[in-house]
PDB file of N, CA and C in Angstrom:
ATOM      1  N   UNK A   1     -15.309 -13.905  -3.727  1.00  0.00           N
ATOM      2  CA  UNK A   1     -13.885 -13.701  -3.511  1.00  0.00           C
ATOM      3  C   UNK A   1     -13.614 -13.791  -2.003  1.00  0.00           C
ATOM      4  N   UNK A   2     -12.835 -14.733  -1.200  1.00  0.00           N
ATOM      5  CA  UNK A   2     -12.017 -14.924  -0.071  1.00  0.00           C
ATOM      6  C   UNK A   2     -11.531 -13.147   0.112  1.00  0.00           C
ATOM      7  N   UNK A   3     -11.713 -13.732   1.670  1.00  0.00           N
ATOM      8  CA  UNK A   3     -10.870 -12.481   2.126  1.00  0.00           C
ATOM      9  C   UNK A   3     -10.009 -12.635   2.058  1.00  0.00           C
ATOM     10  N   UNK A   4      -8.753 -13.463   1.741  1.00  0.00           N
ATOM     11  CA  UNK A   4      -7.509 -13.491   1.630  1.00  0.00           C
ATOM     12  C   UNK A   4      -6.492 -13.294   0.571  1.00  0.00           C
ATOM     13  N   UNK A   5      -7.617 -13.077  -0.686  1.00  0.00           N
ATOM     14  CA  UNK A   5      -7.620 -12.748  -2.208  1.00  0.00           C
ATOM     15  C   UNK A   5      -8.140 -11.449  -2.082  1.00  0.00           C
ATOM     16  N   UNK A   6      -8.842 -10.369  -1.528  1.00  0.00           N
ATOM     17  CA  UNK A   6      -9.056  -9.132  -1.028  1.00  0.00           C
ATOM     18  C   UNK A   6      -8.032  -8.788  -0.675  1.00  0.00           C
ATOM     19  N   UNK A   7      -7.235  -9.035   0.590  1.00  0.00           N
ATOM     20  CA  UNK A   7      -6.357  -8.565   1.238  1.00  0.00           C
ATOM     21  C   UNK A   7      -4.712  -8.954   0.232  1.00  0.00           C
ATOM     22  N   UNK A   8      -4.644  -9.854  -0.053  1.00  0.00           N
ATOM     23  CA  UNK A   8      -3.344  -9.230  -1.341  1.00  0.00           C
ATOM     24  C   UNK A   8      -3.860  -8.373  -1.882  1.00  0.00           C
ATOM     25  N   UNK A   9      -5.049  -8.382  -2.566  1.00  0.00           N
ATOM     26  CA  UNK A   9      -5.026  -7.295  -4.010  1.00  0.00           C
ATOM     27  C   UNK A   9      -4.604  -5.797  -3.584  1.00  0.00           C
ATOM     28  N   UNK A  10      -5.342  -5.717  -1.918  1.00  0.00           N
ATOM     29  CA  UNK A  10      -5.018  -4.483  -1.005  1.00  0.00           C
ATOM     30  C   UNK A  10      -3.355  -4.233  -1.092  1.00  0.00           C
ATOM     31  N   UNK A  11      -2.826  -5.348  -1.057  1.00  0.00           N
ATOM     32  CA  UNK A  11      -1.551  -5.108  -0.687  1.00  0.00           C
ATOM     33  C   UNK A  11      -0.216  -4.635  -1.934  1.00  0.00           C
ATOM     34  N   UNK A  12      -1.357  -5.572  -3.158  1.00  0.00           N
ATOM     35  CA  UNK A  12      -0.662  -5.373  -4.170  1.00  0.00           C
ATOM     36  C   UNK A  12      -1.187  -4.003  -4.969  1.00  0.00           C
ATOM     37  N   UNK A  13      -1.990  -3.382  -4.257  1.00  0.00           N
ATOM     38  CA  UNK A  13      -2.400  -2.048  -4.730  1.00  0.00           C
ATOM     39  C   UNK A  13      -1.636  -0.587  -4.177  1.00  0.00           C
ATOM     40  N   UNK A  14      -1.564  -1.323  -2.739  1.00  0.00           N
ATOM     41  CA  UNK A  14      -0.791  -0.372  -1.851  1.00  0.00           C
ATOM     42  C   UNK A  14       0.963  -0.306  -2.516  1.00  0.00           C
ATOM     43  N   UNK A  15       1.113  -1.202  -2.565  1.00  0.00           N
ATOM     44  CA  UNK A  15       2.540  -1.479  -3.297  1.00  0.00           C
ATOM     45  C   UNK A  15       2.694  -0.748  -4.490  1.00  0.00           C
ATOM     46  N   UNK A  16       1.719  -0.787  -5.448  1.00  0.00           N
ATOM     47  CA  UNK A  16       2.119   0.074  -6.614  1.00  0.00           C
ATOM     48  C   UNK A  16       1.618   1.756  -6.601  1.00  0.00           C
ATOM     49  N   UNK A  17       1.272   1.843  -5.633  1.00  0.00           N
ATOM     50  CA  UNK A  17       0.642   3.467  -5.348  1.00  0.00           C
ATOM     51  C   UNK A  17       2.188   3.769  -4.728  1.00  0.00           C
ATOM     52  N   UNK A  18       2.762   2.703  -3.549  1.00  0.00           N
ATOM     53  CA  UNK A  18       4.068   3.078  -2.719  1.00  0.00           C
ATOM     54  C   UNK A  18       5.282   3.390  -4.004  1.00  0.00           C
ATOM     55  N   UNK A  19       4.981   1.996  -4.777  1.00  0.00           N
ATOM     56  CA  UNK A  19       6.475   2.251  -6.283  1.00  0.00           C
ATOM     57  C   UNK A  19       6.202   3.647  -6.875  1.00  0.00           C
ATOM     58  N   UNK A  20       5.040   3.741  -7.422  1.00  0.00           N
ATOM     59  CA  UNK A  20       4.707   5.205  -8.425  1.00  0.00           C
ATOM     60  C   UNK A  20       5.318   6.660  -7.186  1.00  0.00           C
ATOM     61  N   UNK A  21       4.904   6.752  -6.134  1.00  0.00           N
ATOM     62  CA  UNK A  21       4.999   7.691  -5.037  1.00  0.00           C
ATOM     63  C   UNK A  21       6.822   7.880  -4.779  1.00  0.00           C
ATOM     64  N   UNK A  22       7.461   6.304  -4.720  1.00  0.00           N
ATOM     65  CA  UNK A  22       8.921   6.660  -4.528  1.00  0.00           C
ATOM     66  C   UNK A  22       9.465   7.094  -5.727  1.00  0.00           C
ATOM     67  N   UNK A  23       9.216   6.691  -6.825  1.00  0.00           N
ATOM     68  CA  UNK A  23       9.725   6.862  -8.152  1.00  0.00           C
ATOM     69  C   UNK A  23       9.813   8.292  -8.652  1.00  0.00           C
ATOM     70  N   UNK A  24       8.393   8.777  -8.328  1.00  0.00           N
ATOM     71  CA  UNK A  24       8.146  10.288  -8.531  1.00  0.00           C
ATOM     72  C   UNK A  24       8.977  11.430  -7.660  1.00  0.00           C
ATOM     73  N   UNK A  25       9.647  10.543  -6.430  1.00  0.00           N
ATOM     74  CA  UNK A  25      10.098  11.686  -5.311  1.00  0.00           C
ATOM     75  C   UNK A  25      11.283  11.197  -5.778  1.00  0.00           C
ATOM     76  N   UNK A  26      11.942  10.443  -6.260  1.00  0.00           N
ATOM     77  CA  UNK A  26      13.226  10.149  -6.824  1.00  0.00           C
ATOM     78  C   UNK A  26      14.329   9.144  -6.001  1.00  0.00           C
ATOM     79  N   UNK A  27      13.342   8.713  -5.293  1.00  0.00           N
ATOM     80  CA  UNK A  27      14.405   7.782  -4.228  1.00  0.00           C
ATOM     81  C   UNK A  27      14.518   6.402  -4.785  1.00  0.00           C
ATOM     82  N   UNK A  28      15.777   5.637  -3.977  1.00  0.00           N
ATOM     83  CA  UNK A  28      15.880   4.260  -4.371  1.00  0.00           C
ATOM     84  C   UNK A  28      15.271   3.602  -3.275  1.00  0.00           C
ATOM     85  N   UNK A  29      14.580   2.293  -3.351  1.00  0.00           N
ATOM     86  CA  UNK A  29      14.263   1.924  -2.097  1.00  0.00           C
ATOM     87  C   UNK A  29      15.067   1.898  -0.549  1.00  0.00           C
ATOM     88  N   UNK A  30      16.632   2.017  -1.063  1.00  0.00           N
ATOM     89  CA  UNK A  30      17.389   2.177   0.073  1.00  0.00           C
ATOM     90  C   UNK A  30      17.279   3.893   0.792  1.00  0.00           C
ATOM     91  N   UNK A  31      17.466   4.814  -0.039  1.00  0.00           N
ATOM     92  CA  UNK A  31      17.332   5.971   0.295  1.00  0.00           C
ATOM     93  C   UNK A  31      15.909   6.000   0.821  1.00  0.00           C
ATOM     94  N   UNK A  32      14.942   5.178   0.717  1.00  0.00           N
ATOM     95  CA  UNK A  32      13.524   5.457   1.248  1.00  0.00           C
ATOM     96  C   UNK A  32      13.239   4.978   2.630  1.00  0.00           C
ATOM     97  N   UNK A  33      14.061   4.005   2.416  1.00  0.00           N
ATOM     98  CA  UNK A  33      14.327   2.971   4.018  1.00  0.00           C
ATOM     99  C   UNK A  33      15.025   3.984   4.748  1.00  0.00           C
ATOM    100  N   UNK A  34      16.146   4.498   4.445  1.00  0.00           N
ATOM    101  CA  UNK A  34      16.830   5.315   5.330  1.00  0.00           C
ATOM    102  C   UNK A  34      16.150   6.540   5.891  1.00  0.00           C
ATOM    103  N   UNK A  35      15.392   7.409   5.356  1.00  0.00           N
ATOM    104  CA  UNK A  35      14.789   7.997   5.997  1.00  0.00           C
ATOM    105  C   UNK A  35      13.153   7.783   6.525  1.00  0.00           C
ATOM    106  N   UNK A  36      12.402   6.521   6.441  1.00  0.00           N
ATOM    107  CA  UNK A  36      11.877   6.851   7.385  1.00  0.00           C
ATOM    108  C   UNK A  36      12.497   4.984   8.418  1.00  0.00           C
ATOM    109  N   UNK A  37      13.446   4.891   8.271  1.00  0.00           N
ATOM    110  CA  UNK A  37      14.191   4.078   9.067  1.00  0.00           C
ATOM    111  C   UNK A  37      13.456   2.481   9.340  1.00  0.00           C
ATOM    112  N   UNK A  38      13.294   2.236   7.790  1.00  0.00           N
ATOM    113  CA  UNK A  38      12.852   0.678   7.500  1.00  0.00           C
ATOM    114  C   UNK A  38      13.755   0.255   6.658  1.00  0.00           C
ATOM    115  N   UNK A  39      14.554  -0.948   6.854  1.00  0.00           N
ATOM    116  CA  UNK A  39      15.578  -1.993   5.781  1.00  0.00           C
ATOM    117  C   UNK A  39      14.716  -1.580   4.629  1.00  0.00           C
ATOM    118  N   UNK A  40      15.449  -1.633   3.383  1.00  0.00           N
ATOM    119  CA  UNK A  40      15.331  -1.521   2.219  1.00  0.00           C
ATOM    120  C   UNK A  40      14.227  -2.887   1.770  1.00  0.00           C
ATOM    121  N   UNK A  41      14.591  -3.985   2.435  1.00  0.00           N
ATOM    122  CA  UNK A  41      13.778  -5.110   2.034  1.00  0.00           C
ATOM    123  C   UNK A  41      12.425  -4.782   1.846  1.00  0.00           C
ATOM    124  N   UNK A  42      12.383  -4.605   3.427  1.00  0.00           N
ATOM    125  CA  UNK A  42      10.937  -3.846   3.998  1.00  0.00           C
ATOM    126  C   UNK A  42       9.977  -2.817   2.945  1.00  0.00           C
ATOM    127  N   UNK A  43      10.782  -2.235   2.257  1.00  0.00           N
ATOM    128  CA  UNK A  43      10.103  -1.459   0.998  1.00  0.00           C
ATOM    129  C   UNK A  43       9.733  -2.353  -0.128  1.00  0.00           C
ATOM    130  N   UNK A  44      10.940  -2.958  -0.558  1.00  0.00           N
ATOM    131  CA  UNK A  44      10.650  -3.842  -1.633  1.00  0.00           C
ATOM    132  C   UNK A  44       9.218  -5.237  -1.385  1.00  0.00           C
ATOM    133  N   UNK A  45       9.212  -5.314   0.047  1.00  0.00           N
ATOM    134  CA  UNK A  45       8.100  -6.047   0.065  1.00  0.00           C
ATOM    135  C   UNK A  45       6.892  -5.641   0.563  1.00  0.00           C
ATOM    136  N   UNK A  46       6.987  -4.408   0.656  1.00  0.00           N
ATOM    137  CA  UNK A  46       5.862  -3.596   0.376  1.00  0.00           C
ATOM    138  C   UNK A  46       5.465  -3.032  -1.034  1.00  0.00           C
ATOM    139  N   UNK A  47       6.276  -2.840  -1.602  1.00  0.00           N
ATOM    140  CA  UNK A  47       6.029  -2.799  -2.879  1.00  0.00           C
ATOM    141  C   UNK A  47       5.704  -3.526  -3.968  1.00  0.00           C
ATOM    142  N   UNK A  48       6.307  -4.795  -3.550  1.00  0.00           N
ATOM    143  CA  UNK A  48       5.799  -6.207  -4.397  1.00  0.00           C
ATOM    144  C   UNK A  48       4.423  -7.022  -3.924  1.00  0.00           C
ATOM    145  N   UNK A  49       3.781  -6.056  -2.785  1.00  0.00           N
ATOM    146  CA  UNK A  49       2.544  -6.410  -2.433  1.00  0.00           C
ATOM    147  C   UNK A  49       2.549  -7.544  -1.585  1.00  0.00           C
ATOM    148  N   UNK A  50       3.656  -7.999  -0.786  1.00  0.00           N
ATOM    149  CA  UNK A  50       3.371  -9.286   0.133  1.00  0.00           C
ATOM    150  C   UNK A  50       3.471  -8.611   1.453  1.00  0.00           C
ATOM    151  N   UNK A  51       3.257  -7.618   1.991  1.00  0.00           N
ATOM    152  CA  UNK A  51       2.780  -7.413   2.922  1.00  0.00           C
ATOM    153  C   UNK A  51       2.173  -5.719   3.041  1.00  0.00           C
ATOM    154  N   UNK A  52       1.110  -5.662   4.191  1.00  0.00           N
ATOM    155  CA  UNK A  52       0.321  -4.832   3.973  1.00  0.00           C
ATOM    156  C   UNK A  52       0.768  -3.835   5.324  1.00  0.00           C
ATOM    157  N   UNK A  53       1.102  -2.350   4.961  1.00  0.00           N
ATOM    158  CA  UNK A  53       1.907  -2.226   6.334  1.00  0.00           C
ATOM    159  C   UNK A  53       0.916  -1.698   7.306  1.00  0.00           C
ATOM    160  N   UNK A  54       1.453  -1.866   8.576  1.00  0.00           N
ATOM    161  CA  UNK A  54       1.266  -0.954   9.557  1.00  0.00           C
ATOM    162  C   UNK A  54       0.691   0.716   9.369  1.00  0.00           C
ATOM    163  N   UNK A  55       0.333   0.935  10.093  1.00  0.00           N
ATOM    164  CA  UNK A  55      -0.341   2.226  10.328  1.00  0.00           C
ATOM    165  C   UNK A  55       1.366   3.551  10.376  1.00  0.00           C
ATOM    166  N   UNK A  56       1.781   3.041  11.432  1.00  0.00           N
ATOM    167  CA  UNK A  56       2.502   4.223  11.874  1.00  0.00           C
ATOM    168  C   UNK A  56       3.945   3.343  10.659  1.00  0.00           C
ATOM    169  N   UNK A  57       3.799   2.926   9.771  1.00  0.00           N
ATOM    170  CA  UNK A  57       4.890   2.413   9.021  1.00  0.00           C
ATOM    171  C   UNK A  57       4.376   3.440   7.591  1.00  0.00           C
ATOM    172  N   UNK A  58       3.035   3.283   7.311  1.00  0.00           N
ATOM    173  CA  UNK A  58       2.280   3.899   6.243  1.00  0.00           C
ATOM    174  C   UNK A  58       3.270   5.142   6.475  1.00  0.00           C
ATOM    175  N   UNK A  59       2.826   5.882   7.756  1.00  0.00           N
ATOM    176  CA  UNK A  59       2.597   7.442   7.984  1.00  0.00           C
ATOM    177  C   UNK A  59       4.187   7.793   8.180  1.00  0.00           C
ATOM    178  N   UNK A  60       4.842   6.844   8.174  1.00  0.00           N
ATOM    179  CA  UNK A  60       6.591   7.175   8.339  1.00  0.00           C
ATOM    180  C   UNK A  60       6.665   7.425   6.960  1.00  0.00           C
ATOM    181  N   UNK A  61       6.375   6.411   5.535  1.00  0.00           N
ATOM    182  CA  UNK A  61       6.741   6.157   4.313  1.00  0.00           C
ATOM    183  C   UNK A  61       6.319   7.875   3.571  1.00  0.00           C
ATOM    184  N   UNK A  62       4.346   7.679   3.960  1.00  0.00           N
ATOM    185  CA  UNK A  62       4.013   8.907   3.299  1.00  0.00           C
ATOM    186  C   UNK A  62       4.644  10.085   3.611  1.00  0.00           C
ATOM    187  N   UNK A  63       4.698  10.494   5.036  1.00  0.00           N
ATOM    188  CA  UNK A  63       6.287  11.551   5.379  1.00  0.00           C
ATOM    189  C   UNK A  63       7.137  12.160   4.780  1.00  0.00           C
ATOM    190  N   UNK A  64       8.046  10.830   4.384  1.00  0.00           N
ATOM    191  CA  UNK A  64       9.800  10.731   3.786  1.00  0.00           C
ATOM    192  C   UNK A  64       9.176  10.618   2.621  1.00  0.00           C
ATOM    193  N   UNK A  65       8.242  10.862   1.979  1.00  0.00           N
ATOM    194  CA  UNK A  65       7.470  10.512   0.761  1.00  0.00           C
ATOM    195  C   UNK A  65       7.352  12.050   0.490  1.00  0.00           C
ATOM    196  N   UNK A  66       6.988  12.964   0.968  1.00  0.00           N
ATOM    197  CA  UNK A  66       5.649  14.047   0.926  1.00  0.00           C
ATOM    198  C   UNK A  66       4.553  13.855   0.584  1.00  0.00           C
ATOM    199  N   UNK A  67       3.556  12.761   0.879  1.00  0.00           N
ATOM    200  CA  UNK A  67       2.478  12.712   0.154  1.00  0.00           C
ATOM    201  C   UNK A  67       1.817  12.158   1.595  1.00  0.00           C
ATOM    202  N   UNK A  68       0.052  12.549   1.111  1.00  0.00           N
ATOM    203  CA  UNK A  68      -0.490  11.989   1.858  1.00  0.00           C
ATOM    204  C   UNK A  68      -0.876  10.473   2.342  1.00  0.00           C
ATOM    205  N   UNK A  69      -1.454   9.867   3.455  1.00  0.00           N
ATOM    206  CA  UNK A  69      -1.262   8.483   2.947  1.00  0.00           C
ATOM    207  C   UNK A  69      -2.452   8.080   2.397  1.00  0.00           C
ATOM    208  N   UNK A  70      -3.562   8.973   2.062  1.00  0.00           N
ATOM    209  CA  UNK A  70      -4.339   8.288   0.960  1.00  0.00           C
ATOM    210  C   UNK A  70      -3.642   8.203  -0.047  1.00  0.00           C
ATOM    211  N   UNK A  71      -2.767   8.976  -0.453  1.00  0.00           N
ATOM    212  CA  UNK A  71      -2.579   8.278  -1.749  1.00  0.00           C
ATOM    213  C   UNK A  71      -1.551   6.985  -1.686  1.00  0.00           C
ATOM    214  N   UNK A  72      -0.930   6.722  -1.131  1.00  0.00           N
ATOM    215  CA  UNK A  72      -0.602   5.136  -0.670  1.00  0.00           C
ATOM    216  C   UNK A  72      -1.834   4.630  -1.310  1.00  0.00           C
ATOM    217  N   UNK A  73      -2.985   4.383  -0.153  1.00  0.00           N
ATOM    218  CA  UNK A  73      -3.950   3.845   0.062  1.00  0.00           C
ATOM    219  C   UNK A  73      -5.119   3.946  -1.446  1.00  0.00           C
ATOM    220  N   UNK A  74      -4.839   4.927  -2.325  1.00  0.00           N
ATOM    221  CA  UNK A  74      -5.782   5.271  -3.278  1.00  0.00           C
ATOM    222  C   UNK A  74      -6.010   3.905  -4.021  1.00  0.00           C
ATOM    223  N   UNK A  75      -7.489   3.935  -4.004  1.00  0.00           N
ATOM    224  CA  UNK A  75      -8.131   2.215  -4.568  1.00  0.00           C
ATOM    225  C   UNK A  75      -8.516   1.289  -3.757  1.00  0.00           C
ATOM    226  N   UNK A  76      -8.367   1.535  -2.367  1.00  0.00           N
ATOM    227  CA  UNK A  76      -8.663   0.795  -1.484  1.00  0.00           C
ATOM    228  C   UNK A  76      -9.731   1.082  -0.459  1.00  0.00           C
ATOM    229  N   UNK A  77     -10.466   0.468  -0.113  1.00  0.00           N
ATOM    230  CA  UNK A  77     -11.899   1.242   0.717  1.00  0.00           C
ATOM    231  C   UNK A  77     -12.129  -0.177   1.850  1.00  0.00           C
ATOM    232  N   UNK A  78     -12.197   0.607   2.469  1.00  0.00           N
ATOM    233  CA  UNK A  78     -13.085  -0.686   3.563  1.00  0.00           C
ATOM    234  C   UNK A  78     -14.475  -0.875   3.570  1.00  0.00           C
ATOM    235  N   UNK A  79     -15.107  -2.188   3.331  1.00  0.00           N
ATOM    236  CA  UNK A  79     -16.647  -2.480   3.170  1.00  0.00           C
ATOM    237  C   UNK A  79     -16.942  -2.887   4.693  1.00  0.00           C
ATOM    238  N   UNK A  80     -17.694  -2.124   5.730  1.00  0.00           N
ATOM    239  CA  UNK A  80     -18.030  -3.271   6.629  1.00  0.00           C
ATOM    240  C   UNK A  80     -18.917  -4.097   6.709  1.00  0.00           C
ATOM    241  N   UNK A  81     -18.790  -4.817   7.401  1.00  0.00           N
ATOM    242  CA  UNK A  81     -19.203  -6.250   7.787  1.00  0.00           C
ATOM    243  C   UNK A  81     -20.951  -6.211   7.608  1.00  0.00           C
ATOM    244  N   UNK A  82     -21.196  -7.338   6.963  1.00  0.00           N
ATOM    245  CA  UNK A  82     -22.745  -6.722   6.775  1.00  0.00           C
ATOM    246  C   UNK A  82     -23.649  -7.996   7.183  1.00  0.00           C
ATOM    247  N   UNK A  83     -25.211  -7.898   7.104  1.00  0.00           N
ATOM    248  CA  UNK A  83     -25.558  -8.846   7.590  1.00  0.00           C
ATOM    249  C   UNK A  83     -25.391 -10.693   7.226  1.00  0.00           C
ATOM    250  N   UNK A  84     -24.707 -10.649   6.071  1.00  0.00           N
ATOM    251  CA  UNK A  84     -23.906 -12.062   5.770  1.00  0.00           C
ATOM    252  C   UNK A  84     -22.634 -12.076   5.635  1.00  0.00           C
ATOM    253  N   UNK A  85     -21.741 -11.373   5.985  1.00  0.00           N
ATOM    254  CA  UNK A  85     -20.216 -10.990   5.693  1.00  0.00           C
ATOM    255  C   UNK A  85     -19.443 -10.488   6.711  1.00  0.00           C
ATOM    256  N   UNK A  86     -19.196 -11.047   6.712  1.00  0.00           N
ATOM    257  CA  UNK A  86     -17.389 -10.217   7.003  1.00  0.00           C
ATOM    258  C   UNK A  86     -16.901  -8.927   6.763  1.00  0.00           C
ATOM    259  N   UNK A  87     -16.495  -7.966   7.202  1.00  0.00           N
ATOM    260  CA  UNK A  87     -15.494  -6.972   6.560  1.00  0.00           C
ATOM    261  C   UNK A  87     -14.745  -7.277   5.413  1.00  0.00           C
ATOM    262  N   UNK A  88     -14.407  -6.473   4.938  1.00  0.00           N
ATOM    263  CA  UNK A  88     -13.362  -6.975   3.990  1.00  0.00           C
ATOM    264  C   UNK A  88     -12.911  -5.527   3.421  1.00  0.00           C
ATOM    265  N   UNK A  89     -11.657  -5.236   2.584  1.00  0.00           N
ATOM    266  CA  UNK A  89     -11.377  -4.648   1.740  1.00  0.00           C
ATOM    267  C   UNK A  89     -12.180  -4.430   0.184  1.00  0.00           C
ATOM    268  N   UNK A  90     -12.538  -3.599  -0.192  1.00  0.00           N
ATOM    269  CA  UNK A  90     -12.574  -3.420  -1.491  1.00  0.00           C
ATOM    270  C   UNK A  90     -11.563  -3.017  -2.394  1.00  0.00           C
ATOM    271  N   UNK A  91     -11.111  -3.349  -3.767  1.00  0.00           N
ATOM    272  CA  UNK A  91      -9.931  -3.176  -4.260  1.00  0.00           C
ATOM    273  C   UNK A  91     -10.708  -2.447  -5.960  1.00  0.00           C
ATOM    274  N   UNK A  92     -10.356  -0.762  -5.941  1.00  0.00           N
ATOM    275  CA  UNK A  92     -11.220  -0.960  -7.342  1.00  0.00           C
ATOM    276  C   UNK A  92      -9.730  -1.357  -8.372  1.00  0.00           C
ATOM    277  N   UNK A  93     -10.509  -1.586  -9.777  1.00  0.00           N
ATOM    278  CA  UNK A  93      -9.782  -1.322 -10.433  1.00  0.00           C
ATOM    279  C   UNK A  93      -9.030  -0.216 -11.349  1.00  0.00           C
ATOM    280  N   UNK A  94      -7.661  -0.127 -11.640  1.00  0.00           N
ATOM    281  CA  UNK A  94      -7.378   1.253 -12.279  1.00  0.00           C
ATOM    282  C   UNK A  94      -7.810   1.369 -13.895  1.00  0.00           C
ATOM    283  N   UNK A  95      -7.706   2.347 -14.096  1.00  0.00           N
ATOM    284  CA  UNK A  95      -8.234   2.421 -15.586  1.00  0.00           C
ATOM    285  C   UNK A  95      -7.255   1.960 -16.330  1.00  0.00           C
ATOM    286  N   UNK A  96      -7.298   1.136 -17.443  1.00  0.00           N
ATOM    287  CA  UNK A  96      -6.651   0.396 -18.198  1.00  0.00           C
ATOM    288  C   UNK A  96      -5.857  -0.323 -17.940  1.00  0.00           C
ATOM    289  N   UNK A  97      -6.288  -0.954 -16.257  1.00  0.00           N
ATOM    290  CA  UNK A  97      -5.530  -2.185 -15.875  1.00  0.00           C
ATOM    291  C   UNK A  97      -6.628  -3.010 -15.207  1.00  0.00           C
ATOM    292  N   UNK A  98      -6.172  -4.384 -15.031  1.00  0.00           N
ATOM    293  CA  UNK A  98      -6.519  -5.329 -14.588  1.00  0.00           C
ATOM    294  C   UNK A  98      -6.027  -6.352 -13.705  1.00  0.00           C
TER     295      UNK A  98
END
């Protein structure tokens, strides 16, 4: 597997940990943007997994979230770089998905 097929799955993992996390705190993606002060887009494409955010973007979301940002991040692990490889993400899978 490409690192570039790693790094969506990261993104599309982070995205559905971010949907389940806003859903549960009861916000709309606009009300989520507004407080930690990202366009609404900006959520939705974090949530649809095409982009993987920032650090201090994570820690704004988990915030205005109450949650920690592992759980954003839950399913995702970093492998480092080994003696034939690259770094890369690991992405597990959830139970009864694929």
């Amino acid at each position: 597997m490409d690192g570039r097929r790693k790094d969506r799955e990261a993104a599309e993992r982070i995205g559905r940990n971010l949907w389940r996390a806003r859903r549960r705190a009861g916000f709309s993606q606009e009300e989520l943007g507004a407080l930690c002060s990202l366009h609404r887009t900006e959520i939705g494409h974090l949530e649809q997994g095409r982009r993987i955010p920032r650090v201090d973007t994570l820690m704004k979301i988990a915030t205005s979230l109450e949650v920690g940002v592992d759980q954003l991040l839950r399913g995702i692990e970093w492998v480092p770089p080994g003696p034939q490889a690259s770094g890369s993400f690991a992405v597990h899978v959830e139970a009864g998905r694929r």
